[in-house]
C-alpha atoms as a PDB file:
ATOM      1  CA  UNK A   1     -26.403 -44.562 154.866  1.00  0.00           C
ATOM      2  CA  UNK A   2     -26.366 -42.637 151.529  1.00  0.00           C
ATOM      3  CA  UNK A   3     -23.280 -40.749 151.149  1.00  0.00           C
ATOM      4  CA  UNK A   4     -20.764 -40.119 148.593  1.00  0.00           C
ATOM      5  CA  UNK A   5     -18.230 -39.066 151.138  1.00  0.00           C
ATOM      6  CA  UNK A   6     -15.797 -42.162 152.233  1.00  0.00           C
ATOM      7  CA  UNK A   7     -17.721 -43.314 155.086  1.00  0.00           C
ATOM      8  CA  UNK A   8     -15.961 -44.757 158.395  1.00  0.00           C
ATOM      9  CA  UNK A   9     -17.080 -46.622 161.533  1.00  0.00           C
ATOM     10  CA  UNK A  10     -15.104 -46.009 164.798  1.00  0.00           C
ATOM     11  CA  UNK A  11     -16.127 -48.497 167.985  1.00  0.00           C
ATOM     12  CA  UNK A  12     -15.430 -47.535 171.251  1.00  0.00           C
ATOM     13  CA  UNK A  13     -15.312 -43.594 169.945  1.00  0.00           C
ATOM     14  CA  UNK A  14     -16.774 -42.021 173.108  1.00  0.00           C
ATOM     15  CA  UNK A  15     -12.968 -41.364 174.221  1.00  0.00           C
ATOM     16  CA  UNK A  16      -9.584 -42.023 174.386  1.00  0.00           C
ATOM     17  CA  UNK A  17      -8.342 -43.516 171.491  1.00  0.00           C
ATOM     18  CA  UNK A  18     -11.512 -43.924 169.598  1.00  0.00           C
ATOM     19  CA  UNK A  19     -12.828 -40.174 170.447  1.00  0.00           C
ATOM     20  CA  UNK A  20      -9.120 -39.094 168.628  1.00  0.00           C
ATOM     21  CA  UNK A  21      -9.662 -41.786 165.612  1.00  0.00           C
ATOM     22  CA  UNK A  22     -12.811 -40.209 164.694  1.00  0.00           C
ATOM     23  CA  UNK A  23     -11.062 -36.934 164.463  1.00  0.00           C
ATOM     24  CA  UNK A  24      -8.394 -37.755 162.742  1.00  0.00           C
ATOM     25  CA  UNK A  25     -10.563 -39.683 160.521  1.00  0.00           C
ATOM     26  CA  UNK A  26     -13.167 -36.689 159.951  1.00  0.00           C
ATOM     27  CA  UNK A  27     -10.077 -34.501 159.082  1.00  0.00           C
ATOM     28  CA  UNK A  28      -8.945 -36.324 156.720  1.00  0.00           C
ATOM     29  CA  UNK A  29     -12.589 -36.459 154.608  1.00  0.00           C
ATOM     30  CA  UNK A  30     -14.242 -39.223 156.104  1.00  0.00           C
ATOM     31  CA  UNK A  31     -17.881 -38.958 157.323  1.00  0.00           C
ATOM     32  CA  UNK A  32     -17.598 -40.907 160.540  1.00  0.00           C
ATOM     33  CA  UNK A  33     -19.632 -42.700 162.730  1.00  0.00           C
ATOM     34  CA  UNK A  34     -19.028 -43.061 166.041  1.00  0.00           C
ATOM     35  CA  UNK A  35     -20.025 -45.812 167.600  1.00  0.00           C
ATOM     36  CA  UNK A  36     -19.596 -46.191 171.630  1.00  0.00           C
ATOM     37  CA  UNK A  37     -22.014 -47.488 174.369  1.00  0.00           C
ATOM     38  CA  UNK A  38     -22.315 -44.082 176.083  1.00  0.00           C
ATOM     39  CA  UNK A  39     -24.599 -42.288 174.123  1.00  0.00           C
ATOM     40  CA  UNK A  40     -24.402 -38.829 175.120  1.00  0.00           C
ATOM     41  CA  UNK A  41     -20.627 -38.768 174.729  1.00  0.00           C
ATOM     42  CA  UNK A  42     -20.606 -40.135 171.669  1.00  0.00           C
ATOM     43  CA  UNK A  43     -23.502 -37.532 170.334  1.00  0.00           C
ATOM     44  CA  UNK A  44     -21.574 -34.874 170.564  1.00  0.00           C
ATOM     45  CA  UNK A  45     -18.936 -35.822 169.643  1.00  0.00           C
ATOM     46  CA  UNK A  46     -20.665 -36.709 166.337  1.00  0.00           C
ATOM     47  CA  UNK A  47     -21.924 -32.788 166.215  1.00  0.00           C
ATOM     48  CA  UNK A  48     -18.303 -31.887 166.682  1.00  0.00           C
ATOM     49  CA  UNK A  49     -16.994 -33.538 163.823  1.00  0.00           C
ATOM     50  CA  UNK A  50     -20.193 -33.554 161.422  1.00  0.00           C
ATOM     51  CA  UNK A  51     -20.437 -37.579 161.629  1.00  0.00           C
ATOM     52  CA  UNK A  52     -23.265 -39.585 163.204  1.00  0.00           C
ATOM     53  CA  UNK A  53     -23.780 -40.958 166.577  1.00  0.00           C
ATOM     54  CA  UNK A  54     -24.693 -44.921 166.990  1.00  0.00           C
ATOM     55  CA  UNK A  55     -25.165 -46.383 170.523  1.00  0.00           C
ATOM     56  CA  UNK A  56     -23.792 -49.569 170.136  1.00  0.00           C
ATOM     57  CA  UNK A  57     -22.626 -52.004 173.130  1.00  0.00           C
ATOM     58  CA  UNK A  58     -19.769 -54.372 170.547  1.00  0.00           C
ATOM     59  CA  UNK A  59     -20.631 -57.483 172.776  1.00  0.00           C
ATOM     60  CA  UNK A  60     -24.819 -57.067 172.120  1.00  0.00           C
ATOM     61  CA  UNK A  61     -25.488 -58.715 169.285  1.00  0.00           C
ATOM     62  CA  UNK A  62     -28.842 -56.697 168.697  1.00  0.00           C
ATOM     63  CA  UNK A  63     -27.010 -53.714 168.520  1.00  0.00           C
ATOM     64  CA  UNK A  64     -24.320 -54.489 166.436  1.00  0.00           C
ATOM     65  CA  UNK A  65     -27.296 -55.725 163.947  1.00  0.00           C
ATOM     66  CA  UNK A  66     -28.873 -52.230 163.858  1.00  0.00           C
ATOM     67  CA  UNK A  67     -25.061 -50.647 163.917  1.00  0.00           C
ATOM     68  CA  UNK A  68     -24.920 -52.370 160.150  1.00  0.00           C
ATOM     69  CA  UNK A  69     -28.264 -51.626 159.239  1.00  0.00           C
ATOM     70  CA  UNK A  70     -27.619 -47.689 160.010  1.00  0.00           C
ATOM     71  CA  UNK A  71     -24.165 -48.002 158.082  1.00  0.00           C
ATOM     72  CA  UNK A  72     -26.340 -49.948 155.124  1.00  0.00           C
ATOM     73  CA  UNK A  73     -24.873 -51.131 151.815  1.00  0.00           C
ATOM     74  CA  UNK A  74     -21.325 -49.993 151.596  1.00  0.00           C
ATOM     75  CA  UNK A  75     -18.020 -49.122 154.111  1.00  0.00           C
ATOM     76  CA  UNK A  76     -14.853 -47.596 153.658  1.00  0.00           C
ATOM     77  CA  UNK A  77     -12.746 -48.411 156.656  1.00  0.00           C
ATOM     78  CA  UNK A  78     -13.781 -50.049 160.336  1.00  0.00           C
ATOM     79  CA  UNK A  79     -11.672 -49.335 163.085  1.00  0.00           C
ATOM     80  CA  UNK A  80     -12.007 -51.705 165.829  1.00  0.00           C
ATOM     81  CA  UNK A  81     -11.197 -50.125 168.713  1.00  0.00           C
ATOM     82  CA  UNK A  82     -13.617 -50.747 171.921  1.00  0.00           C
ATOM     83  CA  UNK A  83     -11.463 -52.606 174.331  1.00  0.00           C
ATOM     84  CA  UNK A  84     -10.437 -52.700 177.667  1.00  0.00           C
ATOM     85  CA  UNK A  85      -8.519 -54.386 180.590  1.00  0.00           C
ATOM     86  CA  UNK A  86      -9.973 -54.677 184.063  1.00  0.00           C
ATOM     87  CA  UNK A  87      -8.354 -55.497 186.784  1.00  0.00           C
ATOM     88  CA  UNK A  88      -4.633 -56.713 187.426  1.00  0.00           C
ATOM     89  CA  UNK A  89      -4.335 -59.445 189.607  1.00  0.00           C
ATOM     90  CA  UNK A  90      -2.075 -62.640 189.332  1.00  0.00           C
ATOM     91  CA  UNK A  91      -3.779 -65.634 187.887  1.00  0.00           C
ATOM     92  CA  UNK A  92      -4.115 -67.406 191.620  1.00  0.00           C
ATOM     93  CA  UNK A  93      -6.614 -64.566 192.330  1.00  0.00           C
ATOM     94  CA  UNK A  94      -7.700 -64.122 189.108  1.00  0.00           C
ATOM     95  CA  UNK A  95     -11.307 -62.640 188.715  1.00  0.00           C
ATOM     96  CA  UNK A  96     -13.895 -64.746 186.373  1.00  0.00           C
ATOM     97  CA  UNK A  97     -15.739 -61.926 185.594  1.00  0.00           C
ATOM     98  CA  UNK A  98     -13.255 -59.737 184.625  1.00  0.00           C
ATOM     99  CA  UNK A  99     -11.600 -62.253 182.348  1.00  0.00           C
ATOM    100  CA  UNK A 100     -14.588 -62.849 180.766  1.00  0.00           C
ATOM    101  CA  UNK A 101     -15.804 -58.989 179.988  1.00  0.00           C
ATOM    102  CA  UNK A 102     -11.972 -58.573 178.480  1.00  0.00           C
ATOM    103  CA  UNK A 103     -12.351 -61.500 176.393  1.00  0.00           C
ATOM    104  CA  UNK A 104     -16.052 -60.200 175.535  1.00  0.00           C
ATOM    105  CA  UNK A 105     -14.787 -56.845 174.391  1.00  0.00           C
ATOM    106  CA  UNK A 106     -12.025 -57.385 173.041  1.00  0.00           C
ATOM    107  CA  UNK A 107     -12.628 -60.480 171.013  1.00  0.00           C
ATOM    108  CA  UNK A 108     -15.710 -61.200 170.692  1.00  0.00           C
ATOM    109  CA  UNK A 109     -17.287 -57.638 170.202  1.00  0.00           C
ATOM    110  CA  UNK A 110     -14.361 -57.420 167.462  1.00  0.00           C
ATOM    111  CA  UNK A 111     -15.797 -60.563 165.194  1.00  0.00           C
ATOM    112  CA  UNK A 112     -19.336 -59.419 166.094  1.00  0.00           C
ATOM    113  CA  UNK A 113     -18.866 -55.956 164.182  1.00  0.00           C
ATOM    114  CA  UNK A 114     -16.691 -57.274 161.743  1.00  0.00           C
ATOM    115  CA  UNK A 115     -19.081 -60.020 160.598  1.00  0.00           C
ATOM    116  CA  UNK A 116     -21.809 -57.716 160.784  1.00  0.00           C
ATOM    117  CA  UNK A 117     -19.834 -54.944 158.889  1.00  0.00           C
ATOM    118  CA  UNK A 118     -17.781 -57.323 156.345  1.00  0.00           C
ATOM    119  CA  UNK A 119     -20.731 -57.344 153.282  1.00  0.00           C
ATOM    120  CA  UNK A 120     -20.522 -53.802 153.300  1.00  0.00           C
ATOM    121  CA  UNK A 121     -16.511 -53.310 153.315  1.00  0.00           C
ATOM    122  CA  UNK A 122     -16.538 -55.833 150.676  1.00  0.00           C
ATOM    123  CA  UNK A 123     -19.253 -53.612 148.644  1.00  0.00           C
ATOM    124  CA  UNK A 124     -16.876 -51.000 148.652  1.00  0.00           C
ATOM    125  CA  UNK A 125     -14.471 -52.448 146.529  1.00  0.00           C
ATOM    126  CA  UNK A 126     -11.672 -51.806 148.555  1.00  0.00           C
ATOM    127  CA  UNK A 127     -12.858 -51.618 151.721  1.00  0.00           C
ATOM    128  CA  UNK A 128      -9.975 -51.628 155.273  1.00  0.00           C
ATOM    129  CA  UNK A 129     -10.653 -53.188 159.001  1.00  0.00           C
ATOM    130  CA  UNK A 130      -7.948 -51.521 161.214  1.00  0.00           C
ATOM    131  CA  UNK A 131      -7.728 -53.760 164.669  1.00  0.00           C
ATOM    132  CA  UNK A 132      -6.763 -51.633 167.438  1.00  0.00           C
ATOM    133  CA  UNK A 133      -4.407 -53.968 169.401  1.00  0.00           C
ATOM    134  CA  UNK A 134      -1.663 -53.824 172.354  1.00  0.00           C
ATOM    135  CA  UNK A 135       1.918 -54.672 172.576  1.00  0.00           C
ATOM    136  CA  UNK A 136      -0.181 -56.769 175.486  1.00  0.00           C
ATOM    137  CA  UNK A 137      -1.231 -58.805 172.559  1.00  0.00           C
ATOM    138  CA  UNK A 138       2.526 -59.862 172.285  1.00  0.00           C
ATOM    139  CA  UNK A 139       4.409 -60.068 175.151  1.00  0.00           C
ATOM    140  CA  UNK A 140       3.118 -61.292 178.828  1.00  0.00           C
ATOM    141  CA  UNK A 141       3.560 -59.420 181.984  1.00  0.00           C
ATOM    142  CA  UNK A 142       2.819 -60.216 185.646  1.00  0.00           C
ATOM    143  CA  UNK A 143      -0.988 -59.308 186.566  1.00  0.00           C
ATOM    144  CA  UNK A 144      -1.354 -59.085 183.238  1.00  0.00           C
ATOM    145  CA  UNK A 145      -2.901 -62.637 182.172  1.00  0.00           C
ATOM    146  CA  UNK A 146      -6.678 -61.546 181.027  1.00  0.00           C
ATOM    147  CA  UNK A 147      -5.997 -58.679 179.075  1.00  0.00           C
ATOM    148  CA  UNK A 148      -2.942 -59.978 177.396  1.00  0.00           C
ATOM    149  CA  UNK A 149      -4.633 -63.266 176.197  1.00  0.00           C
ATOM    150  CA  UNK A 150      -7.579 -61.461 175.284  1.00  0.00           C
ATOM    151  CA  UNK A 151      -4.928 -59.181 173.567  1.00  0.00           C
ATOM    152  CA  UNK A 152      -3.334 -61.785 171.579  1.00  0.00           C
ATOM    153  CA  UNK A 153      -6.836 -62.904 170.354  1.00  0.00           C
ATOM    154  CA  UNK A 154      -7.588 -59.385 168.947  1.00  0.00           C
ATOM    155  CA  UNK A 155      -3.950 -60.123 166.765  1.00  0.00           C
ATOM    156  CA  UNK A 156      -4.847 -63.941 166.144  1.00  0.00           C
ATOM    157  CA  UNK A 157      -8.213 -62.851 164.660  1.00  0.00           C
ATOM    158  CA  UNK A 158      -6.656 -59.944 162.352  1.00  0.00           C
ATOM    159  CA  UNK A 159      -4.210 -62.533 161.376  1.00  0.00           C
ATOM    160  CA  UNK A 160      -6.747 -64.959 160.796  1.00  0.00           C
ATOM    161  CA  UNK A 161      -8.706 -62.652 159.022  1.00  0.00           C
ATOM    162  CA  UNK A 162      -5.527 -61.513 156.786  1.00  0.00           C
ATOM    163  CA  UNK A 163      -5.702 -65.206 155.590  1.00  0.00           C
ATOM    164  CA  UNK A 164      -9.465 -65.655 155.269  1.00  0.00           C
ATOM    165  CA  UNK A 165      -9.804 -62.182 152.918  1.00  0.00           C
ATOM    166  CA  UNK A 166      -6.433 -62.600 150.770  1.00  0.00           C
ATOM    167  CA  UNK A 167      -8.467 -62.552 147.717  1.00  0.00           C
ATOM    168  CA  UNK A 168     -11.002 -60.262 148.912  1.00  0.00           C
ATOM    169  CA  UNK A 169     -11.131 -56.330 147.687  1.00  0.00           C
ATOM    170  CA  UNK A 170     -10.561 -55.544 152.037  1.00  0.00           C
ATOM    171  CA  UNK A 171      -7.045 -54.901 153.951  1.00  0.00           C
ATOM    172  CA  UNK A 172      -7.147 -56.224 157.367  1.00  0.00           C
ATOM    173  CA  UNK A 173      -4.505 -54.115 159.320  1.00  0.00           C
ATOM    174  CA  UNK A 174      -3.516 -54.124 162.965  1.00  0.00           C
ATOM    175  CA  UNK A 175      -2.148 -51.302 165.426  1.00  0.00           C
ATOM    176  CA  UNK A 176      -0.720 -52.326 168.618  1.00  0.00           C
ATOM    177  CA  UNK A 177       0.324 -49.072 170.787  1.00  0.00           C
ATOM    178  CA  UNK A 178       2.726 -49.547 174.227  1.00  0.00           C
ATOM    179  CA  UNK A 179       2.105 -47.085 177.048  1.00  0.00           C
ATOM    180  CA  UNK A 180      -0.583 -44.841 176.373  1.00  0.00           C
ATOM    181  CA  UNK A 181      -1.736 -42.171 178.697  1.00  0.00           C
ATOM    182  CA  UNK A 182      -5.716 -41.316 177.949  1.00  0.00           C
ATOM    183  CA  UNK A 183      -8.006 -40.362 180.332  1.00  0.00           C
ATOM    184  CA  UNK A 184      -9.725 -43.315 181.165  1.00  0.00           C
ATOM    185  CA  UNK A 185      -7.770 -46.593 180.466  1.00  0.00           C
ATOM    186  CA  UNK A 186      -6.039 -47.474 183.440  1.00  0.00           C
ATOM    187  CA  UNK A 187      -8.848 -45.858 186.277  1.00  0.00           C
ATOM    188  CA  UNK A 188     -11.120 -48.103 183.989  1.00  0.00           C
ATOM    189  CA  UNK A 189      -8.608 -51.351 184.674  1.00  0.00           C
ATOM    190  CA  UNK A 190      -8.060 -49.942 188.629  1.00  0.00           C
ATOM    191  CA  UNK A 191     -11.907 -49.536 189.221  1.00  0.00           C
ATOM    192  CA  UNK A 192     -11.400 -46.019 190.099  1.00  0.00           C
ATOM    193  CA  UNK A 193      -8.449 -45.912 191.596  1.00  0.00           C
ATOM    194  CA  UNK A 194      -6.503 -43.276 190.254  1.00  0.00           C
ATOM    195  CA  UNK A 195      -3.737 -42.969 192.315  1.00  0.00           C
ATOM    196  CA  UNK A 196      -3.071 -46.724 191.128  1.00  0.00           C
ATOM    197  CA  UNK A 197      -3.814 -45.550 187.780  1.00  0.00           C
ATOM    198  CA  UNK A 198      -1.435 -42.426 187.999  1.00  0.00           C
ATOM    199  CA  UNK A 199       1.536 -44.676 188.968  1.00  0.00           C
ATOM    200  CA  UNK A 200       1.499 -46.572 185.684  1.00  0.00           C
ATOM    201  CA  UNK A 201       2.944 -43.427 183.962  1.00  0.00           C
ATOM    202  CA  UNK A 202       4.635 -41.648 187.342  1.00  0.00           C
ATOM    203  CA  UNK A 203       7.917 -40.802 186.259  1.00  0.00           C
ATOM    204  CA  UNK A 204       7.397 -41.920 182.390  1.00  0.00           C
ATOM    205  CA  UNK A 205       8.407 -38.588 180.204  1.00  0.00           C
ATOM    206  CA  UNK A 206       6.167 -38.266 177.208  1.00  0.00           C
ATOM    207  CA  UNK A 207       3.862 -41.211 177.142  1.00  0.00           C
ATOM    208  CA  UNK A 208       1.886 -41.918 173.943  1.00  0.00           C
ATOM    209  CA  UNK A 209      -1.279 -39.780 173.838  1.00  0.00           C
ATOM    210  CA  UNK A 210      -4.889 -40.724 172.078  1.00  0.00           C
ATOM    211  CA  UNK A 211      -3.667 -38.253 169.222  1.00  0.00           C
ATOM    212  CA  UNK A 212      -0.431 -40.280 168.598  1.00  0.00           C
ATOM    213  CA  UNK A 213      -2.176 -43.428 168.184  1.00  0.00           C
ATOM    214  CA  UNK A 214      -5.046 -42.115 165.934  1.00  0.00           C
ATOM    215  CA  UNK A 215      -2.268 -40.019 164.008  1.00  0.00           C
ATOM    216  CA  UNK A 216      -0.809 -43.745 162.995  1.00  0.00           C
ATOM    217  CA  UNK A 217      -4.010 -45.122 162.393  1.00  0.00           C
ATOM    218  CA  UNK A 218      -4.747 -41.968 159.898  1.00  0.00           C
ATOM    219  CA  UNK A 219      -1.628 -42.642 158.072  1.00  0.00           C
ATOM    220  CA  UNK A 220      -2.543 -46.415 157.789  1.00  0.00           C
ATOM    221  CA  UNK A 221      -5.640 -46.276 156.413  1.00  0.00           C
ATOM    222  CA  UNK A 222      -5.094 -43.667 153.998  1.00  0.00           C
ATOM    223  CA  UNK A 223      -2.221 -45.659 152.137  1.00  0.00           C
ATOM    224  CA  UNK A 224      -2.882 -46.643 148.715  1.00  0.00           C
ATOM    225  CA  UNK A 225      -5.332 -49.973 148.323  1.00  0.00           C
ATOM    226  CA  UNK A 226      -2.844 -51.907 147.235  1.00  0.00           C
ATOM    227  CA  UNK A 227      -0.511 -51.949 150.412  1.00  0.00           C
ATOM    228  CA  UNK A 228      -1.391 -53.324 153.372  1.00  0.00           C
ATOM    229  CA  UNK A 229       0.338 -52.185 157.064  1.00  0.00           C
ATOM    230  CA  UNK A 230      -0.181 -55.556 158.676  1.00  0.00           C
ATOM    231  CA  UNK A 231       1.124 -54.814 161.632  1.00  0.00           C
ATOM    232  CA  UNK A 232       1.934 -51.977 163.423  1.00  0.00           C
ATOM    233  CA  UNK A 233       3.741 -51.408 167.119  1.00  0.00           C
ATOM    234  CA  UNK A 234       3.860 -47.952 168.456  1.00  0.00           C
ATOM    235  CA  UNK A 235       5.168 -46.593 171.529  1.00  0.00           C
ATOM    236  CA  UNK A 236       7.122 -44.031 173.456  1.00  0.00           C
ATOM    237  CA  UNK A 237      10.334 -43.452 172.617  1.00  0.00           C
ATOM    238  CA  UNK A 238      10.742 -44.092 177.226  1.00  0.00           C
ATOM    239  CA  UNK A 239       9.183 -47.714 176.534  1.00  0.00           C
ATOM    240  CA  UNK A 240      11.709 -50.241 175.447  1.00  0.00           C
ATOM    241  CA  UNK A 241       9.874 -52.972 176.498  1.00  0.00           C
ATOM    242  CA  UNK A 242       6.750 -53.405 178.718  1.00  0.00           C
ATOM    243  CA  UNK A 243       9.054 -54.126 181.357  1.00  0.00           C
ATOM    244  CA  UNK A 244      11.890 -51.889 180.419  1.00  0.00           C
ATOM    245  CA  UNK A 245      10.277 -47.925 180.813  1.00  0.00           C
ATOM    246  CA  UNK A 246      12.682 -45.201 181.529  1.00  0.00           C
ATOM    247  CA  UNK A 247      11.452 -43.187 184.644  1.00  0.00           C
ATOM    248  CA  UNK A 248      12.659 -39.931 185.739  1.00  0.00           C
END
């Protein structure tokens, strides 16, 4: 892609968090493209924000290939950010498939677009991979199992990668955002449900929204070269812990 506006890739950017990156990302000079498995969303979203739209499925292999070849020779900044967590049941009835799409997603997809997308961060001469993470990748909670070890492999790769690129003109960075209420997450992880998924926040004043988290991710990636956020947890000010929320 020939372009001698910083150029960005955003996964997962037909909503939610992604959808808000992009925008943030696009405000702040970038020409972005968003990159998301539903096509249509992530079109016009592109047209809203004067970026380009890339169907891309992170776990397909094939289509992460043609991802990179539509970014070409150089990259600014790739945020990782298609995820997910389905389902929430204890470990005794614990759902193979589901475990294995989270781990898909959220790992795997992760290292496929990264490999696929390192020559041309590294082209850039000082190129940043932003990880979008969960406090899910650090502490465990009941029901939680699959998406909190897939979770603490998206952090174990960025800090994995920290170590493989130390010498490298890239800044690996991670952000891993508490209670977040977006419009899809939790119907995603209840199938549908949404009066499972509106109990998560019932009560919680001021959750995090998409805009927050992007907002952070903005402010990371836009630091000088030289300094590197390795690690950042955001949440609501309600959210002590993930098992400590004040309710009203």
């Amino acid at each position: 892609m020939e372009t001698t506006t910083p150029l960005a890739v955003v996964t997962g950017a037909s909503s939610g968090i992604g959808a808000a990156t992009a925008r943030t990302l696009a405000a702040a000079g970038y020409h972005v493209v968003c990159a998301a498995r539903r096509a249509e969303r992530v079109e016009e979203l592109a047209r809203e924000i004067g970026g380009t739209a890339v169907t891309c499925d992170v776990t397909d292999e094939d289509q992460v290939a043609a991802l990179a070849a539509q970014v070409g020779a150089r990259l600014d900044v790739l945020v990782n950010n298609a995820g997910g967590a389905f389902g929430m049941t204890p470990v005794a009835e614990a759902d193979s498939a589901q475990w294995r799409a989270m781990y898909e997603v959220n790992v795997i997809g992760l290292m496929q677009v990264t490999r696929a997308l390192l020559p041309a961060l590294l082209a850039s001469g000082a190129g940043t991979i932003l990880n979008v993470g969960s406090t899910a990748g650090r502490i465990a909670y009941e029901g939680g199992a699959g998406y909190t070890a897939a979770k603490h492999g998206t952090q174990v790769v960025t800090e994995t990668l920290r170590l493989e690129l130390f010498d490298q003109p890239v800044r690996v960075l991670e952000i891993a955002p508490g209670m977040v209420r977006t419009e899809e997450f939790s119907a995603v992880r209840f199938d549908g449900d949404q009066a499972k998924a509106d109990a998560v926040y019932a009560g919680v004043p001021d959750p995090l929204t998409a805009e927050d988290v992007a907002d952070a991710i903005g402010w990371m990636v836009t630091r000088p070269a030289h300094v590197n956020v390795d690690s950042l947890v955001i949440k609501p000010r309600a959210q002590a812990a993930q098992h400590k929320v004040h309710r009203v």
